[in-house]
C-alpha atoms as a PDB file:
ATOM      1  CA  UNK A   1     152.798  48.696 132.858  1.00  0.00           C
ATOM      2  CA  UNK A   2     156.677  47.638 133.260  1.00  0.00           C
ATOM      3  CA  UNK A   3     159.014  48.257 130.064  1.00  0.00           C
ATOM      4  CA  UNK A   4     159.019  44.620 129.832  1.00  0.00           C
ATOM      5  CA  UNK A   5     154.926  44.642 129.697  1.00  0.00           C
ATOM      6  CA  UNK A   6     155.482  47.091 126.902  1.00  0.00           C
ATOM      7  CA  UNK A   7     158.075  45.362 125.170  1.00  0.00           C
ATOM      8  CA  UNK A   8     157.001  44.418 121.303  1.00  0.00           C
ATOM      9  CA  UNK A   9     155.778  40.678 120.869  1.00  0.00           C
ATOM     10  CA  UNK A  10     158.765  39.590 118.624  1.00  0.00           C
ATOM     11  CA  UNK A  11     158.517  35.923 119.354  1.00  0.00           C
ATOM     12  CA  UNK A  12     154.594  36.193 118.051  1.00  0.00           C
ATOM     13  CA  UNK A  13     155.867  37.938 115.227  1.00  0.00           C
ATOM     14  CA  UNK A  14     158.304  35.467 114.498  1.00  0.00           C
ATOM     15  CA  UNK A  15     155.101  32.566 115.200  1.00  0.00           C
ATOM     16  CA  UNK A  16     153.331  34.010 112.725  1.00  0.00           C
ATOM     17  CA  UNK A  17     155.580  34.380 109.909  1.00  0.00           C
ATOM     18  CA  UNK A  18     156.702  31.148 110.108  1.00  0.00           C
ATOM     19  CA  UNK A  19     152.780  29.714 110.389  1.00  0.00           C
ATOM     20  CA  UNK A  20     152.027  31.815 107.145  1.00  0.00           C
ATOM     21  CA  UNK A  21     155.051  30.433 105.446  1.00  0.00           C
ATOM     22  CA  UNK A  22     153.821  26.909 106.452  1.00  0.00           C
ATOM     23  CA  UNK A  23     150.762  27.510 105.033  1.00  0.00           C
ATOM     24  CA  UNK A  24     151.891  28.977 102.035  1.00  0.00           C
ATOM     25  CA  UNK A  25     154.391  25.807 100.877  1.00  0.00           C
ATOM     26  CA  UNK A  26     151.267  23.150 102.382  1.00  0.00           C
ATOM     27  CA  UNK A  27     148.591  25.331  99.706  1.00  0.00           C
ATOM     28  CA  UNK A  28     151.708  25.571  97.469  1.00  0.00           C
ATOM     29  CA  UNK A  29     152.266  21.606  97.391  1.00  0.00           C
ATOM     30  CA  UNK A  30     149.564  19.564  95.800  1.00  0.00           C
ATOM     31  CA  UNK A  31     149.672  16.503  98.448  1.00  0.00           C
ATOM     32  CA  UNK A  32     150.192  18.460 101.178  1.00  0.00           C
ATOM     33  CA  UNK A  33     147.064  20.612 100.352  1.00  0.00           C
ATOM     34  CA  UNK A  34     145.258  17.463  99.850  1.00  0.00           C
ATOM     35  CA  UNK A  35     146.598  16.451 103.282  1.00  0.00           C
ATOM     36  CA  UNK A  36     145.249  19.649 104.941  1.00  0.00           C
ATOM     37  CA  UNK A  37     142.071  19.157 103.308  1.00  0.00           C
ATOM     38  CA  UNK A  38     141.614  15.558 104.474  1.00  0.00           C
ATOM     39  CA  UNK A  39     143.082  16.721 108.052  1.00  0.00           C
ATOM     40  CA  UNK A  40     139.984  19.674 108.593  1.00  0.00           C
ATOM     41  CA  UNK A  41     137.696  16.629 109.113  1.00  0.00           C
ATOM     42  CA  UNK A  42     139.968  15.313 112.079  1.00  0.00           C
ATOM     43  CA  UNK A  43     139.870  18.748 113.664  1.00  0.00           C
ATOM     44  CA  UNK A  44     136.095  18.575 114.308  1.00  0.00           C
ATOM     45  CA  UNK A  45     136.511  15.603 116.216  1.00  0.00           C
ATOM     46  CA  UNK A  46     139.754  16.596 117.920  1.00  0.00           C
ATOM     47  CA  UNK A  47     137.532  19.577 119.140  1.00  0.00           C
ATOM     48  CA  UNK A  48     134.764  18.012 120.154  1.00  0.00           C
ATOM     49  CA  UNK A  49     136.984  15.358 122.073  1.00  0.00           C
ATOM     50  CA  UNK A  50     138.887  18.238 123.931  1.00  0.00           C
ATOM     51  CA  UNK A  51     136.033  20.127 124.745  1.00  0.00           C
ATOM     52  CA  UNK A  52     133.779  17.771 126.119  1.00  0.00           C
ATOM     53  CA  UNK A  53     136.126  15.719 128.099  1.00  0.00           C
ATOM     54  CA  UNK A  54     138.252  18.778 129.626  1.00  0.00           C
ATOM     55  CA  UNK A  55     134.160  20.259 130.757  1.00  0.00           C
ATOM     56  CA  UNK A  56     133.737  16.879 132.650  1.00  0.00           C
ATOM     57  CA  UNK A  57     136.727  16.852 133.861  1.00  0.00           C
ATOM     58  CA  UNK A  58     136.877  21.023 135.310  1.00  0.00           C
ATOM     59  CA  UNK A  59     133.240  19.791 136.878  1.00  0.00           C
ATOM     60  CA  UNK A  60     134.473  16.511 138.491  1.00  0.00           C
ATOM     61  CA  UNK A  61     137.533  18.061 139.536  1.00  0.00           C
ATOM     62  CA  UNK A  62     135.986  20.819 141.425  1.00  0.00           C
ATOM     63  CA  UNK A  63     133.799  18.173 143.107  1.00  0.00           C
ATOM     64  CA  UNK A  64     136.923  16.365 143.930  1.00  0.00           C
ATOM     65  CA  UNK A  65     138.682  19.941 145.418  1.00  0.00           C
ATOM     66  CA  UNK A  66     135.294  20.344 147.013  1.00  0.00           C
ATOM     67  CA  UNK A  67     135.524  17.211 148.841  1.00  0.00           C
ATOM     68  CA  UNK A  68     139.696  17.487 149.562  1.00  0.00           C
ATOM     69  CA  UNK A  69     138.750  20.417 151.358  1.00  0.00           C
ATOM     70  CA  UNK A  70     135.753  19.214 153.309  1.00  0.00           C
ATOM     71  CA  UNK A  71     135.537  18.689 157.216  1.00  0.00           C
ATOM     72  CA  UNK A  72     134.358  15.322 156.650  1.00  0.00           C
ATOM     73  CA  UNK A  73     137.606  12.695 156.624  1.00  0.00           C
ATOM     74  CA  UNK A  74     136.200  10.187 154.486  1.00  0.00           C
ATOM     75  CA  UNK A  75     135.608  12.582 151.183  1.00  0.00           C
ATOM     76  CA  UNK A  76     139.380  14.104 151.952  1.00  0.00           C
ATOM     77  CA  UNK A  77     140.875  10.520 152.133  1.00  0.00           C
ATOM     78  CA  UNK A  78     138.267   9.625 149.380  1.00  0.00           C
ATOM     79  CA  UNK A  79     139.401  12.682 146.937  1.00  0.00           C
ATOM     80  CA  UNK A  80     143.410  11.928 147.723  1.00  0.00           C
ATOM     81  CA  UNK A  81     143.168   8.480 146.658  1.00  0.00           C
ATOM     82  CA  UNK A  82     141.387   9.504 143.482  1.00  0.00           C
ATOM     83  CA  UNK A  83     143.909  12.005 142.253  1.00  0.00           C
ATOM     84  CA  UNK A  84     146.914  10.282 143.449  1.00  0.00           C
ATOM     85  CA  UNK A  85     145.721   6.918 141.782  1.00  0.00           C
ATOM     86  CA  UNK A  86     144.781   8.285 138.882  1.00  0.00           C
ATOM     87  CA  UNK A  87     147.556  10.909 138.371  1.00  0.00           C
ATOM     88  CA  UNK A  88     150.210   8.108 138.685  1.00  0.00           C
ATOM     89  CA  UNK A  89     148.731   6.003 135.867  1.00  0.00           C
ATOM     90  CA  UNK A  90     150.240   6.656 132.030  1.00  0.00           C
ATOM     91  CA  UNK A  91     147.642   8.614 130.122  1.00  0.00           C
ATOM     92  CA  UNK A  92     148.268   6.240 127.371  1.00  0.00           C
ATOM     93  CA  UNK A  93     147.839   3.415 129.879  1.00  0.00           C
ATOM     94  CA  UNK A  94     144.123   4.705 130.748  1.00  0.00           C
ATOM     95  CA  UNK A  95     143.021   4.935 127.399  1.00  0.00           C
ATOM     96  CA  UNK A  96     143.480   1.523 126.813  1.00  0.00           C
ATOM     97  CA  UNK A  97     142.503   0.094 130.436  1.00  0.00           C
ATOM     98  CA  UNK A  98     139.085   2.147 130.240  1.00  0.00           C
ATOM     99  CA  UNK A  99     138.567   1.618 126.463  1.00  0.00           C
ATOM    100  CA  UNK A 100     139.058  -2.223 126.542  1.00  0.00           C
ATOM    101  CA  UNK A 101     138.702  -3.460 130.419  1.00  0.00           C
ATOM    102  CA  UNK A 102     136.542  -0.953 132.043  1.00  0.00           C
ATOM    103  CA  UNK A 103     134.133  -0.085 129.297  1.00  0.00           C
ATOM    104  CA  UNK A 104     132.735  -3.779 129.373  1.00  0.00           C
ATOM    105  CA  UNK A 105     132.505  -3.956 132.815  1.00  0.00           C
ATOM    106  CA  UNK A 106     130.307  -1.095 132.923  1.00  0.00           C
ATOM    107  CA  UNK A 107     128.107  -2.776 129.788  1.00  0.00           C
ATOM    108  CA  UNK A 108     128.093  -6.054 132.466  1.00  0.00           C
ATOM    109  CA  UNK A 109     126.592  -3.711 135.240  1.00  0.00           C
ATOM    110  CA  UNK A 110     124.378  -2.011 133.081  1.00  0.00           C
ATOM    111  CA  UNK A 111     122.863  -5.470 132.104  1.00  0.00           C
ATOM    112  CA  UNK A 112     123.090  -7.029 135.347  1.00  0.00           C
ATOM    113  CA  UNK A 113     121.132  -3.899 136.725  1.00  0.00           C
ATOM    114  CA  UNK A 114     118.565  -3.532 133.835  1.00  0.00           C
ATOM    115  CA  UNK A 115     117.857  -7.301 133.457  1.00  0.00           C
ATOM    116  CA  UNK A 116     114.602  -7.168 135.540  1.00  0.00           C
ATOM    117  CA  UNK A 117     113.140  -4.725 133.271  1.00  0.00           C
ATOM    118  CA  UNK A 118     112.986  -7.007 130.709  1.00  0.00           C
ATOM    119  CA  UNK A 119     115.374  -5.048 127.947  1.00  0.00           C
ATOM    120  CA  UNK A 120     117.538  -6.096 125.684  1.00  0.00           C
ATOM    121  CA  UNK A 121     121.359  -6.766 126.979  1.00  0.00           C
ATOM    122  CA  UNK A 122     123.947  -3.958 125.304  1.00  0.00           C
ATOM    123  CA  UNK A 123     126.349  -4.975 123.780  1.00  0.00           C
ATOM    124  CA  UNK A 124     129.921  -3.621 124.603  1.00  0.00           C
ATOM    125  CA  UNK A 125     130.432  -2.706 120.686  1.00  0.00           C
ATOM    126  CA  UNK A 126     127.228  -0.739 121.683  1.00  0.00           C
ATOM    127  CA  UNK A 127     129.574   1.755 123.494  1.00  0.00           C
ATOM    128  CA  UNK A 128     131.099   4.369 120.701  1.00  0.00           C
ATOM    129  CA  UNK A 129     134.847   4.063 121.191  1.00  0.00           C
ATOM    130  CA  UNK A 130     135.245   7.935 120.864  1.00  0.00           C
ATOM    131  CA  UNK A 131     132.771   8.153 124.036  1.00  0.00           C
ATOM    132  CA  UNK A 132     135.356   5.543 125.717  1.00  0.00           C
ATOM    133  CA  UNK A 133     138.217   8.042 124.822  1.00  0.00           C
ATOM    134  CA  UNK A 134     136.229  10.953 126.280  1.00  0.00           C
ATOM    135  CA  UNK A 135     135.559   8.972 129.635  1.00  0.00           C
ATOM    136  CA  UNK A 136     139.393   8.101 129.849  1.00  0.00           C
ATOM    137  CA  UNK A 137     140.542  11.599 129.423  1.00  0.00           C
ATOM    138  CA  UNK A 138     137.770  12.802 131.641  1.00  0.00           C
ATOM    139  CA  UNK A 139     139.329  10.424 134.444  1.00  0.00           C
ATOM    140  CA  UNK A 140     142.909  11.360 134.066  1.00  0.00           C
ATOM    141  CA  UNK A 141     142.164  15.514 133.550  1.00  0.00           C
ATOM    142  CA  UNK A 142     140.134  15.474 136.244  1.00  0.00           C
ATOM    143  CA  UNK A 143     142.812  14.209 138.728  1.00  0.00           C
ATOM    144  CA  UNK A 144     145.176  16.774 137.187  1.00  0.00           C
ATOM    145  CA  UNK A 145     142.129  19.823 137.751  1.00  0.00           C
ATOM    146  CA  UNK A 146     141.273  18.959 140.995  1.00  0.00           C
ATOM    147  CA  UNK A 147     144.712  19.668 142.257  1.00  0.00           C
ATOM    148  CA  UNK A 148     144.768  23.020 140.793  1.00  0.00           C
ATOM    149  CA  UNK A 149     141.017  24.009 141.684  1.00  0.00           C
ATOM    150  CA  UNK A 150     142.170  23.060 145.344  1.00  0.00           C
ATOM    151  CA  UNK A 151     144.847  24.593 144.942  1.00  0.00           C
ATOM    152  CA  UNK A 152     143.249  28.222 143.963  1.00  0.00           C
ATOM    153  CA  UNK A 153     140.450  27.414 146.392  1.00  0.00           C
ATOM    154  CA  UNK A 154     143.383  27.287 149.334  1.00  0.00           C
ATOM    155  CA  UNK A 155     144.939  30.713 147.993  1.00  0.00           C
ATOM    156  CA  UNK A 156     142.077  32.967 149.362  1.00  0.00           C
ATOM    157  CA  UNK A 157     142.824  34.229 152.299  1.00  0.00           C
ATOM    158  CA  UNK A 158     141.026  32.882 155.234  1.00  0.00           C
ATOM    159  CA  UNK A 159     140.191  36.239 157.092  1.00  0.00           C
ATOM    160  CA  UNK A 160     138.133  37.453 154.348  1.00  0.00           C
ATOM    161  CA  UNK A 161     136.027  33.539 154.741  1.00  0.00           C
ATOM    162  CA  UNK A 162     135.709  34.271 158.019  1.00  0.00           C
ATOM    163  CA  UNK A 163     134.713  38.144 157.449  1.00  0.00           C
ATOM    164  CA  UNK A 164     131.853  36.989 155.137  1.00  0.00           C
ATOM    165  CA  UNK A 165     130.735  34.536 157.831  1.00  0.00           C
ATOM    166  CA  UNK A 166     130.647  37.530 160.241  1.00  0.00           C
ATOM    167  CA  UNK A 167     128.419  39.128 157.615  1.00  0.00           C
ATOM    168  CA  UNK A 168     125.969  36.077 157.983  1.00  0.00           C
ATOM    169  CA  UNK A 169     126.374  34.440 154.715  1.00  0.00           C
ATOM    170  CA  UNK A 170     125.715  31.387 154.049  1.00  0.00           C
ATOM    171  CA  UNK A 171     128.741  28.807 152.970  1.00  0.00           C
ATOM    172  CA  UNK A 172     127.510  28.969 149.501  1.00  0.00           C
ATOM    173  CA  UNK A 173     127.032  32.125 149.236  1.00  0.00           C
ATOM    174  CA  UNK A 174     131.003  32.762 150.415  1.00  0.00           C
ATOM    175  CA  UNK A 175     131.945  30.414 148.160  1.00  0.00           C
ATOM    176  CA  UNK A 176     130.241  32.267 145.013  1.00  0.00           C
ATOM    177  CA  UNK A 177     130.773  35.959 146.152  1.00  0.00           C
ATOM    178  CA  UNK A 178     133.958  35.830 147.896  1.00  0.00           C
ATOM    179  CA  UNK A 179     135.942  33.059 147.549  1.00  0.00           C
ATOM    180  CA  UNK A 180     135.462  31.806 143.548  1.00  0.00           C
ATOM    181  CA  UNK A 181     136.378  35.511 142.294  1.00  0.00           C
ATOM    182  CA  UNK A 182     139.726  35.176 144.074  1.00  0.00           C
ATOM    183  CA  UNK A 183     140.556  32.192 143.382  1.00  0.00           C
ATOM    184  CA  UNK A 184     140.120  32.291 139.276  1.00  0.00           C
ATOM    185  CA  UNK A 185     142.315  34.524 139.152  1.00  0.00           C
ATOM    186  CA  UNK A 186     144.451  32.462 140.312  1.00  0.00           C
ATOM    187  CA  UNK A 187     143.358  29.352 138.890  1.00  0.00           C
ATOM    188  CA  UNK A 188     143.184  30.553 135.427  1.00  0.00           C
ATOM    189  CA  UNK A 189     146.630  29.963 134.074  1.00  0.00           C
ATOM    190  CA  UNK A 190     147.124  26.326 135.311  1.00  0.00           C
ATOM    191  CA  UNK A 191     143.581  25.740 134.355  1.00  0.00           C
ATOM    192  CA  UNK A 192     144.421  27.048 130.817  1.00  0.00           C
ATOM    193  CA  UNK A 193     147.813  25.089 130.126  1.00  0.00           C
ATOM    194  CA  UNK A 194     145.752  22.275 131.302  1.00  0.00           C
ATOM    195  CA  UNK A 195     143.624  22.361 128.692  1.00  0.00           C
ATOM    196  CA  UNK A 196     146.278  23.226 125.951  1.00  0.00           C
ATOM    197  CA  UNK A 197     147.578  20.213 127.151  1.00  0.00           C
ATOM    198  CA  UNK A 198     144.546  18.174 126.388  1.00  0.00           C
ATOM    199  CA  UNK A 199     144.506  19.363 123.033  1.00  0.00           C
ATOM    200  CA  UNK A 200     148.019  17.268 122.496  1.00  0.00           C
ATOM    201  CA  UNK A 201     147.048  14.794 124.814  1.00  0.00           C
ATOM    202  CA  UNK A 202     143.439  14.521 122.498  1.00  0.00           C
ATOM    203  CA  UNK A 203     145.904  12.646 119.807  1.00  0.00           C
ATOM    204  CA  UNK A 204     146.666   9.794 122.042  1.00  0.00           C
ATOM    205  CA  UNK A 205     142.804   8.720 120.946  1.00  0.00           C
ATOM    206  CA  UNK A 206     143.866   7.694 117.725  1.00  0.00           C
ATOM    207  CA  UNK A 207     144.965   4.140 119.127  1.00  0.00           C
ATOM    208  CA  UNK A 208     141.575   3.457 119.561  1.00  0.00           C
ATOM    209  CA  UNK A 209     141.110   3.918 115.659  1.00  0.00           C
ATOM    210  CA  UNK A 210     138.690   7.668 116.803  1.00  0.00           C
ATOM    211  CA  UNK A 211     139.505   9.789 113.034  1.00  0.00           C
ATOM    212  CA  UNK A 212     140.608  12.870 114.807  1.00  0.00           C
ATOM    213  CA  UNK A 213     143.575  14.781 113.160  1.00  0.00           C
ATOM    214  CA  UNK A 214     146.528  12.097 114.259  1.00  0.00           C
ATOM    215  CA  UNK A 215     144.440   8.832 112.848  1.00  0.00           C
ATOM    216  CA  UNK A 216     143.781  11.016 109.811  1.00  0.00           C
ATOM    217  CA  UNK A 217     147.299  11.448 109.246  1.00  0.00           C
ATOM    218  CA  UNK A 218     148.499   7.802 110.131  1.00  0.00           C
ATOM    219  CA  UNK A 219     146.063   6.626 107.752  1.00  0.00           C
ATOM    220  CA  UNK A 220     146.759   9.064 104.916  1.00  0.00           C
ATOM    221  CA  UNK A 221     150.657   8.500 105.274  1.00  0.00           C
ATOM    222  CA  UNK A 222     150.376   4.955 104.914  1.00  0.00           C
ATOM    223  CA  UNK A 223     148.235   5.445 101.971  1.00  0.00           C
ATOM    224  CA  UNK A 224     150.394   7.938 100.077  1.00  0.00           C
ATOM    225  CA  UNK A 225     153.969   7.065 101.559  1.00  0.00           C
ATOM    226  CA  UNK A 226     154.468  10.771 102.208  1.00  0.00           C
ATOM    227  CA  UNK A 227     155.212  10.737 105.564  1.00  0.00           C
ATOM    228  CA  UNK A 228     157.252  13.562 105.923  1.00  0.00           C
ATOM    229  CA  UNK A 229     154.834  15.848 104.363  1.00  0.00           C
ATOM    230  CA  UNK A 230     151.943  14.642 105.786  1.00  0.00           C
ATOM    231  CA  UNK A 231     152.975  15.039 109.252  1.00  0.00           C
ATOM    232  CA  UNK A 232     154.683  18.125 108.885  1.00  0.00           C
ATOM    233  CA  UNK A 233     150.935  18.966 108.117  1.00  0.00           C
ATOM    234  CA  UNK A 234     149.694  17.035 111.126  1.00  0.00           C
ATOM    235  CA  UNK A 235     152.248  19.344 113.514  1.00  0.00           C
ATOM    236  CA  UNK A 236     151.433  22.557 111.730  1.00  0.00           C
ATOM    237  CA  UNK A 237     147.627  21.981 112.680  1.00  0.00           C
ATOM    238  CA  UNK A 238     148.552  21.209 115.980  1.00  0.00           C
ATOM    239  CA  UNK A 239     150.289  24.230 116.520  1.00  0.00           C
ATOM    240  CA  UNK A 240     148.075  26.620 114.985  1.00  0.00           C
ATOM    241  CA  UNK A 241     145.029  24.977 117.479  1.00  0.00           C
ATOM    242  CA  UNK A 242     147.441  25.231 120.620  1.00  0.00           C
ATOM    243  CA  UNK A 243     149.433  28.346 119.771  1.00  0.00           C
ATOM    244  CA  UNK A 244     145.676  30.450 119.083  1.00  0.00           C
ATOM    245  CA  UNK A 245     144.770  28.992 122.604  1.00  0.00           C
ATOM    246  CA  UNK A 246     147.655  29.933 124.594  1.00  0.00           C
ATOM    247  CA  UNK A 247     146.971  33.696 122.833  1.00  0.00           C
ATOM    248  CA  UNK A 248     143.544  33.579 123.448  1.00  0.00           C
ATOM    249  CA  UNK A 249     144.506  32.312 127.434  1.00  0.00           C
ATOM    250  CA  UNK A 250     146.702  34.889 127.474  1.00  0.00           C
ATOM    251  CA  UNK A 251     144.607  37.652 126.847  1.00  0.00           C
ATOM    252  CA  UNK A 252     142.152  36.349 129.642  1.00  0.00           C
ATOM    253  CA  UNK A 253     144.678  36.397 132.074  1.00  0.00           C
ATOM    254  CA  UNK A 254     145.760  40.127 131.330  1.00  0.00           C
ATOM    255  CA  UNK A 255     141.933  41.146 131.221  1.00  0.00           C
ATOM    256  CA  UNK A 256     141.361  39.752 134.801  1.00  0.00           C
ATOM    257  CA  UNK A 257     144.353  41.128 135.690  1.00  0.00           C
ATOM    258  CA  UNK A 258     143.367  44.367 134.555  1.00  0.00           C
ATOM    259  CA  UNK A 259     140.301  44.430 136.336  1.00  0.00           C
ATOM    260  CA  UNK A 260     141.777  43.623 139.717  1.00  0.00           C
ATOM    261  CA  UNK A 261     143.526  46.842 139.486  1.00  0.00           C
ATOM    262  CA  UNK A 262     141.049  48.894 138.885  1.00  0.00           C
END
């Protein structure tokens, strides 16, 4: 361990005085405490957003690293224009484009598809706009994964591939046993800002009207004219959920990192 390894955590010291003496003057104020208490229903659904859309996202962006590293042309080509489409697109911008123009074009397939069977059409108002905000981030953080899953996947060192196929095993079982270990380690800390990221990113689905912790806010603001309070609120929650990730990242990293050495 390095002196500067060693070196106390002031800056977290100085995080979490200033989060308890946030807390202290929201519980202290009575409309900011009822702000805070009308804000712990938004954080459900800002976690539930987060979580499942940065899950489908780490699975379709290893597919897509999977394919950007194939032998086969077409799935390279086929994952490049992907990521570099979809990467170069406004995350804003997707929301809306999937939530209001791609959505119903996938309840017009759907029905054009299932109208032999007889069943009745869906309707587009049938499609839960929070499930339209999940697919939209689940497109954009997937581009944004693949890159760093390929990117980790690329790091391990190609003798030791090529060792393992000496060894006779199978490309599966080189991917599992010798080159996925590697490469988390790697992969980890990108990974993880990635999804800190989506945790900010999760507020942009409060223009689709989704009650997470921003709507929450918008519409208690404009109901008690207390902006400044109320979204002081709104930034302190955001902080606390993406400062205890980063720490809990953090820690992840150093454990891995531990364990290489040893």
């Amino acid at each position: 361990m390095t002196a500067r390894d060693g070196d106390f955590p002031w800056w977290l010291a100085a995080v979490c005085l200033a989060g308890l003496a946030g807390y202290g003057a929201v519980l202290a104020d009575d409309v900011q405490a009822q702000v805070l208490r009308t804000l712990s229903r938004g954080v459900k659904v800002t976690v539930f957003v987060t979580l499942v859309s940065f899950a489908l996202a780490s699975l379709l962006g290893m597919g897509l690293a999977l394919m950007s590293l194939s032998g086969a042309r077409a799935l390279r080509q086929l994952a490049r224009f992907y990521t570099e489409i979809v990467r170069g697109v406004p995350m804003l911008v997707l929301l809306l484009y999937v939530a209001f123009v791609a959505a119903p074009a996938l309840v017009a397939g759907w029905n054009a598809a299932t109208g032999w069977l007889g069943w009745d059409p869906a309707r587009t108002r049938d499609f839960p706009l929070i499930w339209r905000a999940i697919l939209a981030l689940t497109i954009g953080y997937s581009a944004f994964v693949a890159e760093v899953f390929r990117a980790g996947l690329m790091s391990v060192d190609a003798g030791q591939v090529e060792a393992a196929q000496a060894l006779g095993l199978t490309g599966w079982q080189r991917f599992r046993l010798v080159v996925l270990p590697q490469a988390v380690r790697i992969i980890l800390p990108p990974w993880g800002n990635d999804f800190v990221a989506l945790v900010k990113d999760s507020s942009l689905v409060s223009v689709l009207g989704v009650l997470d912790v921003t709507q929450l806010g918008k519409v208690t603001a404009a109901g008690n004219f207390r902006y400044f309070e109320t979204y002081n609120v709104v930034a302190l929650v955001y902080l606390t959920m993406t400062i205890t990730l980063s720490l809990g990242l953090r820690r992840l990293e150093r454990r891995l990192r531990d364990r290489a050495r040893t």
